[in-house]
N, C-alpha and C. Protein backbone atom coordinates (compact mmCIF):
# COMPACT_ATOMS: atom_id res chain seq x y z
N UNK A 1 188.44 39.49 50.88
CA UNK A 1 189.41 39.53 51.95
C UNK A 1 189.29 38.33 52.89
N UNK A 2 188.36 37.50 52.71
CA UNK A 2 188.17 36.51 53.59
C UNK A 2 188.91 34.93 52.95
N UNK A 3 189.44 34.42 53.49
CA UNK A 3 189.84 32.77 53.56
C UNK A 3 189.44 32.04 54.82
N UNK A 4 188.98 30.92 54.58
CA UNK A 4 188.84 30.19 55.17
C UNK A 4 187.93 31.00 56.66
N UNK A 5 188.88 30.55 58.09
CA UNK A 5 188.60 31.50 58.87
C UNK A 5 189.06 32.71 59.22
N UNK A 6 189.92 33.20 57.71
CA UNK A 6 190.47 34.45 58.63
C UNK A 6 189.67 35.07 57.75
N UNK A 7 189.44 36.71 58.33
CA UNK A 7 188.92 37.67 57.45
C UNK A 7 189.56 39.06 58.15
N UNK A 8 189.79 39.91 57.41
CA UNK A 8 190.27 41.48 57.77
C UNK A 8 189.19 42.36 57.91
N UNK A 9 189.09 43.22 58.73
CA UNK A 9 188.71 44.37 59.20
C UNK A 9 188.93 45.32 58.98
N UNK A 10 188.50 46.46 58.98
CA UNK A 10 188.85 47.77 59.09
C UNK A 10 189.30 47.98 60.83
N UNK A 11 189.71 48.89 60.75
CA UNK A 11 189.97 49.01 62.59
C UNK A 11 188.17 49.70 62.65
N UNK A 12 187.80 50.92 62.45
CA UNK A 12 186.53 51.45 62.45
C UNK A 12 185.03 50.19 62.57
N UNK A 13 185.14 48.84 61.26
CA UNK A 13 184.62 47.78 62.03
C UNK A 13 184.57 47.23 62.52
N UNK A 14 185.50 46.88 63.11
CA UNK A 14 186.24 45.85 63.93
C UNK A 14 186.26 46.23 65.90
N UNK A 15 186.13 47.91 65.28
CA UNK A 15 186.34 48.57 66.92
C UNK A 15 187.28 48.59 67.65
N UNK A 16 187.17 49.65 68.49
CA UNK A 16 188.83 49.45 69.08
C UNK A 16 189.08 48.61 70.42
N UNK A 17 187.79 47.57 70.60
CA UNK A 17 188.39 46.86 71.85
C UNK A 17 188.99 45.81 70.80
N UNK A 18 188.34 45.40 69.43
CA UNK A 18 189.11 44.28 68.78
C UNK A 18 190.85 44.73 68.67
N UNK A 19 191.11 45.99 68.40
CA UNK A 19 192.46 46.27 68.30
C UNK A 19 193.16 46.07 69.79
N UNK A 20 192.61 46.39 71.16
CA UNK A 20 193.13 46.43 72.20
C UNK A 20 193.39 44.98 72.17
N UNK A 21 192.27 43.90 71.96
CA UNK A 21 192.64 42.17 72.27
C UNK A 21 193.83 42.24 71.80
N UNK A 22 193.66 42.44 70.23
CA UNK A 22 195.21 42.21 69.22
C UNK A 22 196.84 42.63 70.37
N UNK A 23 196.47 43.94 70.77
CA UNK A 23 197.34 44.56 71.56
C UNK A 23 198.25 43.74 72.77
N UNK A 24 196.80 42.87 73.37
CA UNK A 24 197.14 42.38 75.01
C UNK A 24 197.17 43.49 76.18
N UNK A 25 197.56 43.07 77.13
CA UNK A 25 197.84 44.24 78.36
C UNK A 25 199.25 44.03 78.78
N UNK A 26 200.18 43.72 78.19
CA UNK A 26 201.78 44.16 78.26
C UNK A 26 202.46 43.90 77.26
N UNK A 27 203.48 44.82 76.93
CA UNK A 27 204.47 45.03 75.72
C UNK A 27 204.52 46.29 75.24
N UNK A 28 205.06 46.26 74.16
CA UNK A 28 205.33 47.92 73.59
C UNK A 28 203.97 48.28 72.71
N UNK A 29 203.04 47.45 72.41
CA UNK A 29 201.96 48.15 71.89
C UNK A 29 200.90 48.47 72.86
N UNK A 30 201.15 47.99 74.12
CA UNK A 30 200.00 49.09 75.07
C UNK A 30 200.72 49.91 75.30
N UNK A 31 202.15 50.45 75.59
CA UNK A 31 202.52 51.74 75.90
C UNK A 31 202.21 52.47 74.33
N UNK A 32 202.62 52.33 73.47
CA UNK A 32 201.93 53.03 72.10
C UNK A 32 201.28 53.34 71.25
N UNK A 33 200.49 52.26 71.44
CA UNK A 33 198.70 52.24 71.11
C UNK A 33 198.68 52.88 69.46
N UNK A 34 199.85 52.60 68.62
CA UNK A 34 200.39 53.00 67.39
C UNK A 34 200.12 54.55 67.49
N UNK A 35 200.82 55.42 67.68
CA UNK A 35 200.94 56.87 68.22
C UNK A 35 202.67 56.91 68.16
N UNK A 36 203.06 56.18 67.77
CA UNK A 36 204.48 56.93 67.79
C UNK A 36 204.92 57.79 66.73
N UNK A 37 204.20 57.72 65.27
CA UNK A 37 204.46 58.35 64.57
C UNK A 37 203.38 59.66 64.43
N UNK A 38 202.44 59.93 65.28
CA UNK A 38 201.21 60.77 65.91
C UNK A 38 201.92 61.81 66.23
N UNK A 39 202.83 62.03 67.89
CA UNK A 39 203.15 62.76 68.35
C UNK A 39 203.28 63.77 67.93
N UNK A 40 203.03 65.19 68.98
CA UNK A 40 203.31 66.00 68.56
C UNK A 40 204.76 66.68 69.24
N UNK A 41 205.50 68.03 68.28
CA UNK A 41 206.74 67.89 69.10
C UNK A 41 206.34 68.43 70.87
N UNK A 42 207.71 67.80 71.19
CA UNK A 42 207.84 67.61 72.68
C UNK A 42 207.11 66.69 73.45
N UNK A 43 205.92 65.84 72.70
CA UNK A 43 205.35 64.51 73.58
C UNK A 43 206.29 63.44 73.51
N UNK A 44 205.87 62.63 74.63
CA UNK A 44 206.57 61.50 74.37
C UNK A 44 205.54 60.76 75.19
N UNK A 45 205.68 58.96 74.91
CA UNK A 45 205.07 58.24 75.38
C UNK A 45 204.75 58.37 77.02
N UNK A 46 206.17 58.49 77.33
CA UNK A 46 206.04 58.58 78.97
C UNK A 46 204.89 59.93 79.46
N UNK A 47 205.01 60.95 78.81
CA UNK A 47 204.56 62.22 79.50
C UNK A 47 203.01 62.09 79.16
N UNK A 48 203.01 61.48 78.24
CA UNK A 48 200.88 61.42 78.13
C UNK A 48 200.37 59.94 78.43
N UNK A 49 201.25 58.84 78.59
CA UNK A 49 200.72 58.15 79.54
C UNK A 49 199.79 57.07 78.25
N UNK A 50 199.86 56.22 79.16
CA UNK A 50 198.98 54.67 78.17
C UNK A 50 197.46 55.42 78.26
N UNK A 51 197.09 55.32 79.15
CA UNK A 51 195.72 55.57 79.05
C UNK A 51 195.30 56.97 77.85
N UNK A 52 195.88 57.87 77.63
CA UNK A 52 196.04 58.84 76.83
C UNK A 52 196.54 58.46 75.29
N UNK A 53 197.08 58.06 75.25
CA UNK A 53 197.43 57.15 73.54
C UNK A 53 196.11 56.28 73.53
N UNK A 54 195.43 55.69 74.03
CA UNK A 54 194.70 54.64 74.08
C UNK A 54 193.47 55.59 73.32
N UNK A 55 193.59 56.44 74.33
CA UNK A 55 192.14 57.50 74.38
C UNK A 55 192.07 58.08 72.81
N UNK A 56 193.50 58.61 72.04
CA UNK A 56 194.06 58.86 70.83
C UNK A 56 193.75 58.07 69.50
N UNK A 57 194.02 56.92 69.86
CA UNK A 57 193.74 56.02 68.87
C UNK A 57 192.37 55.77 68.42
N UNK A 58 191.37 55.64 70.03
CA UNK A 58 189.88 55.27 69.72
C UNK A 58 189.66 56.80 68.95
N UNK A 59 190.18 57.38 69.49
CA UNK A 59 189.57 58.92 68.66
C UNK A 59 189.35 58.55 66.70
N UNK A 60 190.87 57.81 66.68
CA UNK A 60 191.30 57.79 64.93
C UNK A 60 190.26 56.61 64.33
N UNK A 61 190.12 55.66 65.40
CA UNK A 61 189.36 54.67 64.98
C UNK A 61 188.14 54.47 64.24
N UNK A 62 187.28 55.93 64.93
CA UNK A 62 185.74 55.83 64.34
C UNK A 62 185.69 56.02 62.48
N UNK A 63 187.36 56.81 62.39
CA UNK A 63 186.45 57.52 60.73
C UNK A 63 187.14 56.74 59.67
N UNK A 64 186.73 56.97 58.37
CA UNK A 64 186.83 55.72 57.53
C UNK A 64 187.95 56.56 56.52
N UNK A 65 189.23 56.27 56.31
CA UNK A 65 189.06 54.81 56.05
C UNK A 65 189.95 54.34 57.36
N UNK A 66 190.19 55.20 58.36
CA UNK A 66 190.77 55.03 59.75
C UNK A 66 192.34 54.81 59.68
N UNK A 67 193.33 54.29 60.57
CA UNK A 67 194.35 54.14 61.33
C UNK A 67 194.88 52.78 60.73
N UNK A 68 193.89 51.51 60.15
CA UNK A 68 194.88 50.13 59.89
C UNK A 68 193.34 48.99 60.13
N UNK A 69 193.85 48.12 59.79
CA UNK A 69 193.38 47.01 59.44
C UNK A 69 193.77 45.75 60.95
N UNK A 70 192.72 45.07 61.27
CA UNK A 70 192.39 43.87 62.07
C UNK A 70 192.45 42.53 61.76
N UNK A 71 193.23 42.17 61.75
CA UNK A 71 193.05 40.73 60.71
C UNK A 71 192.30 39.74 62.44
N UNK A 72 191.44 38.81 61.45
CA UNK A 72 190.36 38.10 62.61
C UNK A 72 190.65 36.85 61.78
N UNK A 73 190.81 35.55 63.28
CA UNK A 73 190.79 34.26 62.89
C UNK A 73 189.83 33.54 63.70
N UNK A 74 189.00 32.96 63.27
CA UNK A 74 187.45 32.39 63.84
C UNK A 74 186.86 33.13 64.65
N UNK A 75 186.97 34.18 64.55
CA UNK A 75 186.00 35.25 65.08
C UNK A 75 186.72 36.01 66.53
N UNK A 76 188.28 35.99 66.45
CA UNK A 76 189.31 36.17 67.21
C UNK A 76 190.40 37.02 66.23
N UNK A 77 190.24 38.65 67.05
CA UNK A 77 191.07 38.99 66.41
C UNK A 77 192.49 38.96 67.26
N UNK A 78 193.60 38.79 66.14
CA UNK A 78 194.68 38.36 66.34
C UNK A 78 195.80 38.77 65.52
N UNK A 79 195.67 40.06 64.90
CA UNK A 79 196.70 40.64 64.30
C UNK A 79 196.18 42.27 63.86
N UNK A 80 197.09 43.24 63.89
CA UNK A 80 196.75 44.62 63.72
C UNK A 80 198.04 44.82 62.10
N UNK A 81 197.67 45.51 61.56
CA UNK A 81 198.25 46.88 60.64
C UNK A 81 198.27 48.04 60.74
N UNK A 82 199.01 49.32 60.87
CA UNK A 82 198.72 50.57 60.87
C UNK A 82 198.88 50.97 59.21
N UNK A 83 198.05 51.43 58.73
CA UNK A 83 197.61 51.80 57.71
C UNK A 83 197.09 53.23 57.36
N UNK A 84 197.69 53.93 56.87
CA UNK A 84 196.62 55.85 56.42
C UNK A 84 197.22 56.44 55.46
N UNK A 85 197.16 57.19 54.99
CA UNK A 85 197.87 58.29 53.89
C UNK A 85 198.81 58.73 54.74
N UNK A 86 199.96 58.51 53.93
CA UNK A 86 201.44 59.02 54.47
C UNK A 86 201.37 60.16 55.38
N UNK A 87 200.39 61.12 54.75
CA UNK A 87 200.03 62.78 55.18
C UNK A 87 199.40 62.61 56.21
N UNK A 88 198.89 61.74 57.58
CA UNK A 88 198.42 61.93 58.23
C UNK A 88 199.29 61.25 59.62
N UNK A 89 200.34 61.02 59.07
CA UNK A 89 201.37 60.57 60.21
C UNK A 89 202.32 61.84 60.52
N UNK A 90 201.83 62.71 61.41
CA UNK A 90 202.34 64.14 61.32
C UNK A 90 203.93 63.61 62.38
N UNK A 91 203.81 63.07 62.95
CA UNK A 91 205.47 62.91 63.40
C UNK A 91 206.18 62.28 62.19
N UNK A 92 205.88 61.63 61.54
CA UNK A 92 206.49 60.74 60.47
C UNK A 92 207.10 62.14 59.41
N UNK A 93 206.38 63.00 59.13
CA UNK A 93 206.20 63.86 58.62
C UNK A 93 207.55 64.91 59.07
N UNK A 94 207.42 65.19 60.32
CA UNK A 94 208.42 66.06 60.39
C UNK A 94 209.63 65.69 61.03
N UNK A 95 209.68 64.73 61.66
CA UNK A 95 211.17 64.14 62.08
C UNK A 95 211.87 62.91 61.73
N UNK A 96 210.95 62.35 61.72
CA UNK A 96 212.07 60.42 60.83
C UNK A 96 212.17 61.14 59.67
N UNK A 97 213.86 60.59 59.66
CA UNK A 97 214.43 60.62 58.53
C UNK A 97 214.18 59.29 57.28
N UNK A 98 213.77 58.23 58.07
CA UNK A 98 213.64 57.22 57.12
C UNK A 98 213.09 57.34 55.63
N UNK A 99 211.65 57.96 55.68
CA UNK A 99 210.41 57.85 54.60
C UNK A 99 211.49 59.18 53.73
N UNK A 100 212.31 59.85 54.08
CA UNK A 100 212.91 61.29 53.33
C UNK A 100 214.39 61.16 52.77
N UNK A 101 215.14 60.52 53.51
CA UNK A 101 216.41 60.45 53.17
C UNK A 101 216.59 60.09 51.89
N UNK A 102 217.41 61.14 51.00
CA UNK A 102 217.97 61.05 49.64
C UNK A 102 216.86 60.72 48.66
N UNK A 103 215.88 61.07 49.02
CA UNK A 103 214.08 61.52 48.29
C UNK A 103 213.54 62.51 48.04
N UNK A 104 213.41 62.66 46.79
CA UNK A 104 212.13 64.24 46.33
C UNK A 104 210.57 63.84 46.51
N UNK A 105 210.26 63.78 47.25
CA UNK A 105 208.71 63.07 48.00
C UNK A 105 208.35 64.21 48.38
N UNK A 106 206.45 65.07 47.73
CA UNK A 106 206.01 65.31 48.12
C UNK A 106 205.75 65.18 50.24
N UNK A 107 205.57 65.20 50.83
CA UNK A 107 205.10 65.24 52.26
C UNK A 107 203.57 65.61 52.35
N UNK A 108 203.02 66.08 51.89
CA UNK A 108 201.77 66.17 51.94
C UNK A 108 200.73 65.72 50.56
N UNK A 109 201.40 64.49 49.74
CA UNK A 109 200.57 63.92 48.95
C UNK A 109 200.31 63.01 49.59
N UNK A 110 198.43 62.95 49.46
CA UNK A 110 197.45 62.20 50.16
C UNK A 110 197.52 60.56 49.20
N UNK A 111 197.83 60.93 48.49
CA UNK A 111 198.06 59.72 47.35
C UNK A 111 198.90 58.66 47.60
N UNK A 112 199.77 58.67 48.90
CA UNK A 112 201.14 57.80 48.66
C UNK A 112 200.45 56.93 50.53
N UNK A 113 200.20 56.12 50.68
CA UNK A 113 200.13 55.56 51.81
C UNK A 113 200.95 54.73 52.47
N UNK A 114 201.18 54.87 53.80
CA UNK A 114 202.52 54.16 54.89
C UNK A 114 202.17 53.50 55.40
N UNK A 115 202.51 52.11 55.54
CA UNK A 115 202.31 51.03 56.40
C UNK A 115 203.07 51.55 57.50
N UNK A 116 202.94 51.45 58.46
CA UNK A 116 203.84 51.83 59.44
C UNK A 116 204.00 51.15 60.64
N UNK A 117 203.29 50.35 61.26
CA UNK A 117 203.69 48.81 62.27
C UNK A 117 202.60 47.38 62.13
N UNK A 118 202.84 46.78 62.77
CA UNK A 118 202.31 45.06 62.64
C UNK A 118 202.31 44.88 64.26
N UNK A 119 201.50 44.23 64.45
CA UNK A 119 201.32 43.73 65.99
C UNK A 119 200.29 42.66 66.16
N UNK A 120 201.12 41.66 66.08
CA UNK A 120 200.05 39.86 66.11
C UNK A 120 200.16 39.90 67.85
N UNK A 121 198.72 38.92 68.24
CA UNK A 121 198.48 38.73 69.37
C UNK A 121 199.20 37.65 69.76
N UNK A 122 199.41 37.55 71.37
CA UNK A 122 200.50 36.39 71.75
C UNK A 122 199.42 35.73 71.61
N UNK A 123 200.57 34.39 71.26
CA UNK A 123 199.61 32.73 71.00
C UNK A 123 199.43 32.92 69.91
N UNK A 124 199.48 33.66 68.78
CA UNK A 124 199.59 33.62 67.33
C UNK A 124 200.06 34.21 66.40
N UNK A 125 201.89 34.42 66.85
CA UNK A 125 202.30 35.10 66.34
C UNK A 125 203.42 33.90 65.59
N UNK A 126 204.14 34.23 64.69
CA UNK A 126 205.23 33.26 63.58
C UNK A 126 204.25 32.44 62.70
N UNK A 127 202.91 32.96 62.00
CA UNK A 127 202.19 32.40 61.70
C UNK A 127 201.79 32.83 60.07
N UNK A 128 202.50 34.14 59.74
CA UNK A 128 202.15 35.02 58.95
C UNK A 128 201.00 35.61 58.97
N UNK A 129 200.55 36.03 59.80
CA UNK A 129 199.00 36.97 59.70
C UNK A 129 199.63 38.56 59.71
N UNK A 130 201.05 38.73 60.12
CA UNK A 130 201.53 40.05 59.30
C UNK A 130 201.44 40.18 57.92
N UNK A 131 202.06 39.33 57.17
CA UNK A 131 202.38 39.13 55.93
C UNK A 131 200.58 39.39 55.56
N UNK A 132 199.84 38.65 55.70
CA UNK A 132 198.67 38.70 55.41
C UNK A 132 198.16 40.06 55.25
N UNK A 133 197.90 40.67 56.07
CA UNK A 133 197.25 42.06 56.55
C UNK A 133 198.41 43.39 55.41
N UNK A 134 199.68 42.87 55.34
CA UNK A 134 200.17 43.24 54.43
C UNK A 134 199.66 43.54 52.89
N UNK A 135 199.26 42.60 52.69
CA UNK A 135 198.17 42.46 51.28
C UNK A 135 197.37 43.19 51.22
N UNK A 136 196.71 42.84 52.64
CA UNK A 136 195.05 43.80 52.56
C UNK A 136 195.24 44.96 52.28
N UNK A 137 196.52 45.53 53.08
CA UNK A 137 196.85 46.99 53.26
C UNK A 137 196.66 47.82 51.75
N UNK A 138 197.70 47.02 51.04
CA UNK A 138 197.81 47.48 49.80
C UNK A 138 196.33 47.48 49.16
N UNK A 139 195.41 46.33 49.20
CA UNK A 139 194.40 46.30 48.40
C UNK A 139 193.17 47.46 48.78
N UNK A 140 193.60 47.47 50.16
CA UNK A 140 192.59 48.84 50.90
C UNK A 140 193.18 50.12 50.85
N UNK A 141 194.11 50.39 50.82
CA UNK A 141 194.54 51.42 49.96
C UNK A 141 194.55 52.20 48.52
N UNK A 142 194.79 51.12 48.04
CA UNK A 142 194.05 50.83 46.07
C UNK A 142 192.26 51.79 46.10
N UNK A 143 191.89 50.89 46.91
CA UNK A 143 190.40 51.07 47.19
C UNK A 143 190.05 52.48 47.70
N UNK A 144 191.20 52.94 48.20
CA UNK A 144 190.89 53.78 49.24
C UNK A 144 191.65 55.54 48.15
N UNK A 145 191.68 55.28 47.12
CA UNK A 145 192.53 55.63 45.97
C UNK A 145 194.14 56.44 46.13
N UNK A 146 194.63 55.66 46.63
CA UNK A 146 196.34 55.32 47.11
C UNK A 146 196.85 55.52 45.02
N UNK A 147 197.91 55.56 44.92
CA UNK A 147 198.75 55.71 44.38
C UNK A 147 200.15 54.74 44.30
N UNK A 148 200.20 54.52 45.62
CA UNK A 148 201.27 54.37 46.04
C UNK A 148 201.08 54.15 47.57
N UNK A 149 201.77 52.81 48.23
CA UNK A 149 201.71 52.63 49.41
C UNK A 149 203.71 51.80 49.70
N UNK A 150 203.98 52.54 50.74
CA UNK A 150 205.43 52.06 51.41
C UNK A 150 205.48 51.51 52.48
N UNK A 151 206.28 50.99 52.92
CA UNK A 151 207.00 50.95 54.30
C UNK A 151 208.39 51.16 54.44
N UNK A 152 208.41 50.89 55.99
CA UNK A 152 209.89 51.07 56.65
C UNK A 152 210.68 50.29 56.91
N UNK A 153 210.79 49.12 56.03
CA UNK A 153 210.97 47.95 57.10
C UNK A 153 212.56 47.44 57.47
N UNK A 154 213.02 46.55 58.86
CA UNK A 154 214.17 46.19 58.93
C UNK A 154 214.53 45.54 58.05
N UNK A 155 215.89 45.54 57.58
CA UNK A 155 216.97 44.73 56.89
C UNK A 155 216.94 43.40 57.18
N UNK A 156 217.29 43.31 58.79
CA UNK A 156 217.72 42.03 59.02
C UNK A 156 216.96 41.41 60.21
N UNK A 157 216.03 40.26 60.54
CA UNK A 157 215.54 39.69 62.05
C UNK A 157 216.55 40.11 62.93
N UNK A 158 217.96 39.96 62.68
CA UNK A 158 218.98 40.13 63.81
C UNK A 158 219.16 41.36 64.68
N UNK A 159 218.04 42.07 65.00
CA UNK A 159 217.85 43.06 65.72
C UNK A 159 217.54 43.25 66.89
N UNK A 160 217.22 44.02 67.86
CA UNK A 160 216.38 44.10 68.95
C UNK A 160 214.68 44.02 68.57
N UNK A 161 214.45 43.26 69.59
CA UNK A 161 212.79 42.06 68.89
C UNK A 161 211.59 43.88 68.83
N UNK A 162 212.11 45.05 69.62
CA UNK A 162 211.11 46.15 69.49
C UNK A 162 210.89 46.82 68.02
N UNK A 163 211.93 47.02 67.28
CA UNK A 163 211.78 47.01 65.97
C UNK A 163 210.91 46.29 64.78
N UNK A 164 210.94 44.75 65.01
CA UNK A 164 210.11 44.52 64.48
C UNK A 164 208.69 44.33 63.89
N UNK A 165 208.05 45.63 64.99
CA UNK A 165 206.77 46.04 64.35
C UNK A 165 206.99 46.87 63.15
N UNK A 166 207.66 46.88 62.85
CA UNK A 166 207.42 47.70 61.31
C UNK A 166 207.49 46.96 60.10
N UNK A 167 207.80 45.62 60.54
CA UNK A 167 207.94 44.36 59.47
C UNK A 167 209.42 44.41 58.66
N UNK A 168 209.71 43.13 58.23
CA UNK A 168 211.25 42.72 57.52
C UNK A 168 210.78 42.93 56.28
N UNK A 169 212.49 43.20 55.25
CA UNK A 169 211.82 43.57 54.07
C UNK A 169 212.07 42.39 53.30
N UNK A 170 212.23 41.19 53.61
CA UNK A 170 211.62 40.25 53.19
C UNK A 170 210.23 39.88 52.95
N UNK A 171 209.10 40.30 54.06
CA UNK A 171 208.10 40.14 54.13
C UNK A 171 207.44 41.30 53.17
N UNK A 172 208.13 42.66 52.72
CA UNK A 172 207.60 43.20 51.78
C UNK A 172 208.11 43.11 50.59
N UNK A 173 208.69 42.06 50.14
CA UNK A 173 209.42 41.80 49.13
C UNK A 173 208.43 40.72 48.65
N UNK A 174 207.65 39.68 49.65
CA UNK A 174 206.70 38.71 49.13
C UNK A 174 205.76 39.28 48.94
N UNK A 175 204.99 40.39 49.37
CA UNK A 175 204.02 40.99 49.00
C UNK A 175 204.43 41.99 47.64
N UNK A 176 205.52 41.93 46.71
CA UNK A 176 205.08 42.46 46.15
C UNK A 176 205.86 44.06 45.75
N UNK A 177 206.35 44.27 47.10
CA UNK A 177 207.19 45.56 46.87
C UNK A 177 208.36 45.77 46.58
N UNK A 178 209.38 46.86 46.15
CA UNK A 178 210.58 47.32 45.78
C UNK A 178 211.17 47.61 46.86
N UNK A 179 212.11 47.55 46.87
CA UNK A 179 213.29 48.46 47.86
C UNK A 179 213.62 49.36 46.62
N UNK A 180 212.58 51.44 47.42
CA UNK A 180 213.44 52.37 47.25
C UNK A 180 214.80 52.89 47.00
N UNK A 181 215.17 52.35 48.79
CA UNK A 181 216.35 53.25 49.41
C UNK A 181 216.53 52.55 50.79
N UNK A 182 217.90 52.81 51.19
CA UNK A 182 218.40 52.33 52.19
C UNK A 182 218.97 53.43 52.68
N UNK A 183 217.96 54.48 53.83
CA UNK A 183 218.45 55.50 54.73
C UNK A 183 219.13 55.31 55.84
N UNK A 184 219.55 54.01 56.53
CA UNK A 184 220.28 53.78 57.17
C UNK A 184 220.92 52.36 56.95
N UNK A 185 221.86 51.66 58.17
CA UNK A 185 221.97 50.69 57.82
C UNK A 185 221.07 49.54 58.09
N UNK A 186 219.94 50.05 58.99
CA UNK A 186 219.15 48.92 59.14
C UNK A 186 217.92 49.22 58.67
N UNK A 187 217.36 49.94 58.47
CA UNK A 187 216.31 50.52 57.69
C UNK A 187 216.14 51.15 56.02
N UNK A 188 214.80 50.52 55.58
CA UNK A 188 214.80 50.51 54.11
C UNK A 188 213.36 51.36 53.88
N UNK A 189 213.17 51.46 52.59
CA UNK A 189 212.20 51.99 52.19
C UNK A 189 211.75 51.27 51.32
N UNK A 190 210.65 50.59 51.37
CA UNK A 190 210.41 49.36 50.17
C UNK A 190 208.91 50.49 49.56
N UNK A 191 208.73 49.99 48.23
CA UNK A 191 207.32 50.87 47.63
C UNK A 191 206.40 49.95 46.76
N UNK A 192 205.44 50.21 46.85
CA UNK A 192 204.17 49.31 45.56
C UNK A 192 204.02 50.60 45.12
N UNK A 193 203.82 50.46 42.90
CA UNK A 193 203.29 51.80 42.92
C UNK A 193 202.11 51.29 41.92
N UNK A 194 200.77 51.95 41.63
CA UNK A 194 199.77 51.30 41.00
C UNK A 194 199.80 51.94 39.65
């Protein structure tokens, strides 16, 4: 997993202040601290508060094979993945329509794993260290004995810039994956299957 100076992490080695650097202290990944697909019904970001997602995440962080991957450049980390078995994204699970629409998909096979956001640190972001961590995902998943790993990703850059943590499906098209299905008009379902 290592080149040059970059090398990937687990979030669990890496720790979760390396994920907070990745994060920064303003934007949409300190209010979500990747918990949006967590929730349970009736939470919402606003009502449990940053410090409470924060608290959430370190919780997911300690166990293996954890929440996502750290990508580190000279000993600076500077890019996140959310990464787990599809089955453990319990909002993903019961309300986005994306991962379900016009699909016979198990919901609780541990076998199929979801990429589910990207978050590069400012000062090094348009660099591809998404794309990167992309790879890993899949290969730590493989490892992690995946089946099958997806995402969600937008159609088109021409969006509102908050969306694009879930990555373009261009960028999962170089790594490698299919386009499923197209459950909406801006959202896809791309798949690797092993």
């Amino acid at each position: 997993m290592a080149t040059d100076e970059w090398r990937v992490s687990t979030a669990a080695a890496a720790g979760f202040e390396a994920v907070q650097q990745v994060f920064g202290s303003r934007g949409p990944a300190t209010l979500c601290h990747c918990q949006r697909y967590q929730l349970a019904p009736g939470e919402s970001f606003a009502a449990l508060g940053a410090e409470e997602l924060a608290f959430r995440l370190r919780s997911e962080i300690v166990g293996d094979p954890g929440p996502g991957l750290v990508g580190i450049l000279a000993g600076i980390p500077v890019a996140w993945c959310a990464t787990q078995p599809r089955s453990q994204y319990r909002g993903l699970l019961r309300t986005f329509r994306v991962p379900w629409e016009g699909r016979d998909e198990d919901r609780a096979d541990r076998s199929v794993w979801a990429v589910t956001c990207f978050v590069t640190r400012a000062g090094h972001r348009r660099r591809g260290y998404a794309g990167r961590l992309l790879g890993a995902a899949v290969s730590h998943a493989r490892d992690h004995g995946a089946r099958a790993v997806e995402g969600y990703p937008i159609l088109t850059t021409q969006v509102i810039t908050e969306e694009l943590h879930v990555g373009t499906i261009g960028m999962f098209a170089r790594a490698g994956f299919a386009e499923v299905s197209r459950p909406t008009v801006r959202r896809a379902v791309a798949r690797i299957d092993f």
